[in-house]
N, C-alpha and C. Protein backbone atom coordinates (compact mmCIF):
# COMPACT_ATOMS: atom_id res chain seq x y z
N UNK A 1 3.47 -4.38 28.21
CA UNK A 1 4.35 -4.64 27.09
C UNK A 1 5.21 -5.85 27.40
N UNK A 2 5.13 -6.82 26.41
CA UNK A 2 5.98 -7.84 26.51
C UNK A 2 7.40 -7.81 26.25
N UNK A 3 8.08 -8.07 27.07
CA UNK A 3 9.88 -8.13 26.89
C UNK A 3 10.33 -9.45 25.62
N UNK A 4 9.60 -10.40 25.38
CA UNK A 4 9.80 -11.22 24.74
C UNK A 4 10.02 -11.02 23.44
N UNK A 5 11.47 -11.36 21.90
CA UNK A 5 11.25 -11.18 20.72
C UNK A 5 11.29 -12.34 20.41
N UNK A 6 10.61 -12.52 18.99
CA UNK A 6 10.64 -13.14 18.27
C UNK A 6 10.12 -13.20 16.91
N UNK A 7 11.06 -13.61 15.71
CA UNK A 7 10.54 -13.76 14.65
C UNK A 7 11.18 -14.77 13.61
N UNK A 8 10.18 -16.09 13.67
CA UNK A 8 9.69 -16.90 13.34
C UNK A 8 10.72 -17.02 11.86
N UNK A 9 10.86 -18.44 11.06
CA UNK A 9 10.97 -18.76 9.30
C UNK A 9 9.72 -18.36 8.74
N UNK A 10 8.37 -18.51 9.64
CA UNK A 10 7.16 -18.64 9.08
C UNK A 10 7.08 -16.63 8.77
N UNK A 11 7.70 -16.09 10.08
CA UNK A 11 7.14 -14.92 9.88
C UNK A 11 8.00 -13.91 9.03
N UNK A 12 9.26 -14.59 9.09
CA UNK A 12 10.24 -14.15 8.08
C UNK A 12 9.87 -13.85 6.66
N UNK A 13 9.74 -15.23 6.05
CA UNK A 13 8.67 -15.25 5.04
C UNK A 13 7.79 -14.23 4.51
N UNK A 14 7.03 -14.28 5.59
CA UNK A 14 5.43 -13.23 5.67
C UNK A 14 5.61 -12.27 4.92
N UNK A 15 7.11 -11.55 5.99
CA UNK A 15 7.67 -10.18 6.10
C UNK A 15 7.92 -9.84 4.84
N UNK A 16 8.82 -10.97 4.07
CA UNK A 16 9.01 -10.73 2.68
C UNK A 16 8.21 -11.11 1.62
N UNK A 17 7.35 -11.30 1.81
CA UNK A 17 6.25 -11.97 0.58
C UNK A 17 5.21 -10.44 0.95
N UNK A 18 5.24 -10.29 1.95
CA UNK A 18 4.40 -8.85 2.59
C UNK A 18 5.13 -7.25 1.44
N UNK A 19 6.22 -7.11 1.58
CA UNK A 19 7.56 -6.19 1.22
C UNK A 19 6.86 -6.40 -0.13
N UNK A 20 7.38 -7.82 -1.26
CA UNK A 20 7.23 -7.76 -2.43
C UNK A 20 5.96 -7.50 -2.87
N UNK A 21 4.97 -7.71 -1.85
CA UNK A 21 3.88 -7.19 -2.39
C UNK A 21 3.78 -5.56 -2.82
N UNK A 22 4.02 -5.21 -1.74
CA UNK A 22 3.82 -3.61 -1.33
C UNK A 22 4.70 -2.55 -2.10
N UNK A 23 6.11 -3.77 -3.03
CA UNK A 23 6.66 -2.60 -3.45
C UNK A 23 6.96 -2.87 -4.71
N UNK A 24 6.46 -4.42 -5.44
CA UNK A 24 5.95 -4.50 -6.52
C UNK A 24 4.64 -4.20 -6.98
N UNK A 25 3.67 -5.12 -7.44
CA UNK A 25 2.48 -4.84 -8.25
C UNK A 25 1.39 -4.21 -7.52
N UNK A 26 1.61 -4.11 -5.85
CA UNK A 26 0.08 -3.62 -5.22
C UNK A 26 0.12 -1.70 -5.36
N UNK A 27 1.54 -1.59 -5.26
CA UNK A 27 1.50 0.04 -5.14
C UNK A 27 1.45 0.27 -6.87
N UNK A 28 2.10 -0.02 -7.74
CA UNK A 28 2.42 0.20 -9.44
C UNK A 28 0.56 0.51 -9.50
N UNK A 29 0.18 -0.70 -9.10
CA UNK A 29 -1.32 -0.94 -9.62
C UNK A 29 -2.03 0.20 -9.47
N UNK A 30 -1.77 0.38 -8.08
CA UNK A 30 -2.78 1.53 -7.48
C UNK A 30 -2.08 3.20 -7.61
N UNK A 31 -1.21 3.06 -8.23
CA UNK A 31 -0.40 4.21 -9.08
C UNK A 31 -1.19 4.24 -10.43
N UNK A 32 -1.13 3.01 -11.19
CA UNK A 32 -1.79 2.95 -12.29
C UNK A 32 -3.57 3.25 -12.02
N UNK A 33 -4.29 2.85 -11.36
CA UNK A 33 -5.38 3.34 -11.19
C UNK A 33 -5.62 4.65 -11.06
N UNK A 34 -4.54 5.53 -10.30
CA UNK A 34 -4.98 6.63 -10.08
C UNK A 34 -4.58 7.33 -11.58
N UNK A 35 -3.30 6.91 -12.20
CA UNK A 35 -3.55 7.51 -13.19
C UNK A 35 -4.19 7.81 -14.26
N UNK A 36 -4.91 6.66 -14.41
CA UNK A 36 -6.68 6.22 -15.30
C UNK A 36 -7.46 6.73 -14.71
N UNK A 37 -7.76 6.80 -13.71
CA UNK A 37 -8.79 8.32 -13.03
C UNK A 37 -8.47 9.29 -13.18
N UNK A 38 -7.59 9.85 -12.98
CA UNK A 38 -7.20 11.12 -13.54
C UNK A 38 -7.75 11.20 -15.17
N UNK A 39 -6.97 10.52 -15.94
CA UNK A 39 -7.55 10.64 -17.24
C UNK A 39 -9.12 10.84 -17.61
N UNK A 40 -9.92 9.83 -17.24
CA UNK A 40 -11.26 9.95 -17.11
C UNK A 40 -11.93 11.00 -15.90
N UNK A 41 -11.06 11.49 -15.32
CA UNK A 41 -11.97 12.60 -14.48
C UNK A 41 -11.48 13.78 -15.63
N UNK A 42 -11.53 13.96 -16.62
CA UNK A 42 -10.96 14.88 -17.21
C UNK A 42 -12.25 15.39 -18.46
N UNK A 43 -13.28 16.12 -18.46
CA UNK A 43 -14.88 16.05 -19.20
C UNK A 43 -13.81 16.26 -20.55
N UNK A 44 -12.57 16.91 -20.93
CA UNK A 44 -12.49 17.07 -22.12
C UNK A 44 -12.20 15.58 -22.89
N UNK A 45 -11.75 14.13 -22.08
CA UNK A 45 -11.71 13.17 -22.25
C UNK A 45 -12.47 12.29 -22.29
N UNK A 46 -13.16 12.32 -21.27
CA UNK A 46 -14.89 11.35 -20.78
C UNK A 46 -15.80 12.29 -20.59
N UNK A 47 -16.85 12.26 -21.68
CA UNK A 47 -18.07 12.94 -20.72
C UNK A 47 -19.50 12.06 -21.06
N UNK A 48 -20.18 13.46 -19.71
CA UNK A 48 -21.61 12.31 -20.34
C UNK A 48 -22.35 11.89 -18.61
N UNK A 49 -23.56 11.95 -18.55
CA UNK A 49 -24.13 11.89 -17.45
C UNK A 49 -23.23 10.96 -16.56
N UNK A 50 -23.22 9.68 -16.81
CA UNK A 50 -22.55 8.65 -16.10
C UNK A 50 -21.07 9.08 -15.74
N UNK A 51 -20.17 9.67 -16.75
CA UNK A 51 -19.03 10.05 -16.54
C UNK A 51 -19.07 11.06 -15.90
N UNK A 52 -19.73 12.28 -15.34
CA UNK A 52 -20.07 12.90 -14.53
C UNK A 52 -20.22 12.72 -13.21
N UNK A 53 -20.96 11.36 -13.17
CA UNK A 53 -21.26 10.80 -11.66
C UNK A 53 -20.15 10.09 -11.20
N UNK A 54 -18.99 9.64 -12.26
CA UNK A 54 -17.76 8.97 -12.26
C UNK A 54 -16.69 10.08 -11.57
N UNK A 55 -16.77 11.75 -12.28
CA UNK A 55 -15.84 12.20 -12.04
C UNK A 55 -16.50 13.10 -10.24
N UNK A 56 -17.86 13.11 -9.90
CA UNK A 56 -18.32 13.34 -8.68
C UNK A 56 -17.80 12.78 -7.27
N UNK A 57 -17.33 11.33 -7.48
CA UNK A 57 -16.99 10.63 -6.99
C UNK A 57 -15.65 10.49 -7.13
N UNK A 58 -14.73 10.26 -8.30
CA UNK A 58 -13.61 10.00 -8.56
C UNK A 58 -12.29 11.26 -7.32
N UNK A 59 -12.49 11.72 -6.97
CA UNK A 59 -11.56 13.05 -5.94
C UNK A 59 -11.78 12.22 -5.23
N UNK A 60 -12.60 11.93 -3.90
CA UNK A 60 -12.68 11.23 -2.83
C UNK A 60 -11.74 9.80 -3.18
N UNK A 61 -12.33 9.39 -4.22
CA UNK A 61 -11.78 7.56 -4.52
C UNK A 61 -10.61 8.45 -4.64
N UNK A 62 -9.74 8.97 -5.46
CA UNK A 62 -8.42 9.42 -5.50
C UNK A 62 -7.50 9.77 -4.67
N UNK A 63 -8.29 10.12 -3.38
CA UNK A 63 -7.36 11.08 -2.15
C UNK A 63 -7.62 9.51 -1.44
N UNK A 64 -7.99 8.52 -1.32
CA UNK A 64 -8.04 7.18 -0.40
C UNK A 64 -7.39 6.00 -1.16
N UNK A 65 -7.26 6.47 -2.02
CA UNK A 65 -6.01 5.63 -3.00
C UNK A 65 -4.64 6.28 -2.73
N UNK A 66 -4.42 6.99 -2.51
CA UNK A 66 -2.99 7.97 -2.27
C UNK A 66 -2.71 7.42 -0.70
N UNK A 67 -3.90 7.87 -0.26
CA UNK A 67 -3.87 7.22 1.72
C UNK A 67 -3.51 6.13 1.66
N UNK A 68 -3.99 4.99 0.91
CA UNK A 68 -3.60 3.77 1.01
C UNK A 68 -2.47 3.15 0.86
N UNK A 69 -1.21 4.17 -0.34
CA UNK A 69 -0.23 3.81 -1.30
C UNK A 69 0.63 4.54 0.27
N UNK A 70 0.38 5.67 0.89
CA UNK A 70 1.20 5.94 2.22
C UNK A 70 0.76 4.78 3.31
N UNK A 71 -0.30 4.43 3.42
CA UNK A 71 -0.22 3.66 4.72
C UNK A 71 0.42 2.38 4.78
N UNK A 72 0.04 1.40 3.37
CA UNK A 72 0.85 0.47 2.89
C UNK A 72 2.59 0.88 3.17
N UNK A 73 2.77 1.78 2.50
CA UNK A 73 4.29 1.99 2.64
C UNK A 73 5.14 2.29 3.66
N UNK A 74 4.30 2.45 4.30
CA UNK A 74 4.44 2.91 6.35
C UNK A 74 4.60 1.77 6.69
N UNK A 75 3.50 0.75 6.47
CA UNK A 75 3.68 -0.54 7.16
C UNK A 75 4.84 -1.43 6.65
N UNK A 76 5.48 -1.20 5.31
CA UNK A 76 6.22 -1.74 4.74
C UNK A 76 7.66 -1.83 5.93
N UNK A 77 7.36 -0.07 6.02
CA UNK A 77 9.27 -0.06 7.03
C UNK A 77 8.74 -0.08 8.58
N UNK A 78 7.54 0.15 8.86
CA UNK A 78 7.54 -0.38 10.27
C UNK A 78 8.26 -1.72 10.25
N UNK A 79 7.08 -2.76 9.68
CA UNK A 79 7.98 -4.18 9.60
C UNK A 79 9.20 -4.41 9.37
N UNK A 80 9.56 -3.97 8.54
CA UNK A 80 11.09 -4.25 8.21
C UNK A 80 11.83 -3.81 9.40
N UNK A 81 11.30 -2.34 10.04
CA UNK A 81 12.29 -1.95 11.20
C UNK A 81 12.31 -3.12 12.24
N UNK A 82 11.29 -3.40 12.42
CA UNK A 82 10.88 -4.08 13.69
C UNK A 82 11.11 -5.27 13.82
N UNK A 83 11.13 -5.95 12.66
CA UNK A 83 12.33 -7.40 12.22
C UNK A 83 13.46 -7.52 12.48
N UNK A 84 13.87 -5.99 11.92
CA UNK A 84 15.51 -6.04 11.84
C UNK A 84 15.91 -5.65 13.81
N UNK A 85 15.13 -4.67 14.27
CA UNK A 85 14.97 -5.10 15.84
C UNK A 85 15.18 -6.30 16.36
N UNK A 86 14.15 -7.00 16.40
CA UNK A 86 14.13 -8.58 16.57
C UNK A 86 15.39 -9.30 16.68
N UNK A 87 15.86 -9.24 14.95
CA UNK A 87 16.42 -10.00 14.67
C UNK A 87 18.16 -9.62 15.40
N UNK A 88 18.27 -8.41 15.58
CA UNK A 88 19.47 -7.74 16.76
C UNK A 88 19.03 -7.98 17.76
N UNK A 89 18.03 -8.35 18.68
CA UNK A 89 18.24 -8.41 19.86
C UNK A 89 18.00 -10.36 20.01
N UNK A 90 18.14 -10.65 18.79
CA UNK A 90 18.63 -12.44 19.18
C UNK A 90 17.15 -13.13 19.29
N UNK A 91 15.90 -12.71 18.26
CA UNK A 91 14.79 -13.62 18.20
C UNK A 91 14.72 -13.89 17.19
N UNK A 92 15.73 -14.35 16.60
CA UNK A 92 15.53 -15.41 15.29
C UNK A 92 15.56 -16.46 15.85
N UNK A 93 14.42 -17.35 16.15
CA UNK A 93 14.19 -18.73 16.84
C UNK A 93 13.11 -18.99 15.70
């Protein structure tokens, strides 16, 4: 393990262009997707061979869309913690 901190203008940046992603349009989106699957996994809404093979599939795609909207959001405050670390122990260089 390296004793060395640092974080960068470049990575500063990152951090926050990273954040606005994750807690504007990438999570809404993938909120909004799941809620349009839901709708269409629903036979009294969509049916029909194809929509069948849609809603066969659609649970799995649904439970790795949820995983994703937690793991994203995990990484959101790791970073942020680990910046704001940084940036207290004097590696804003």
């Amino acid at each position: 393990m390296s004793d060395r901190v640092l974080s960068t203008a470049i990575a500063r940046d990152a951090i926050s262009a990273f954040q606005r992603i994750v807690t504007g349009p990438l999570l809404q989106q993938i909120s909004e997707l799941n809620t349009q699957g839901q709708i269409l996994s629903e036979p009294s809404n969509w049916d029909g061979r194809l929509a069948a093979e849609f809603r066969a599939r659609w649970a799995d795609t649904h439970q790795k869309l949820i995983s994703t909207q937690q793991a994203l959001e995990e990484l959101r405050r790791q970073i942020q913690q680990i910046n704001q670390n940084i940036m207290q122990a004097g590696g804003n260089m």
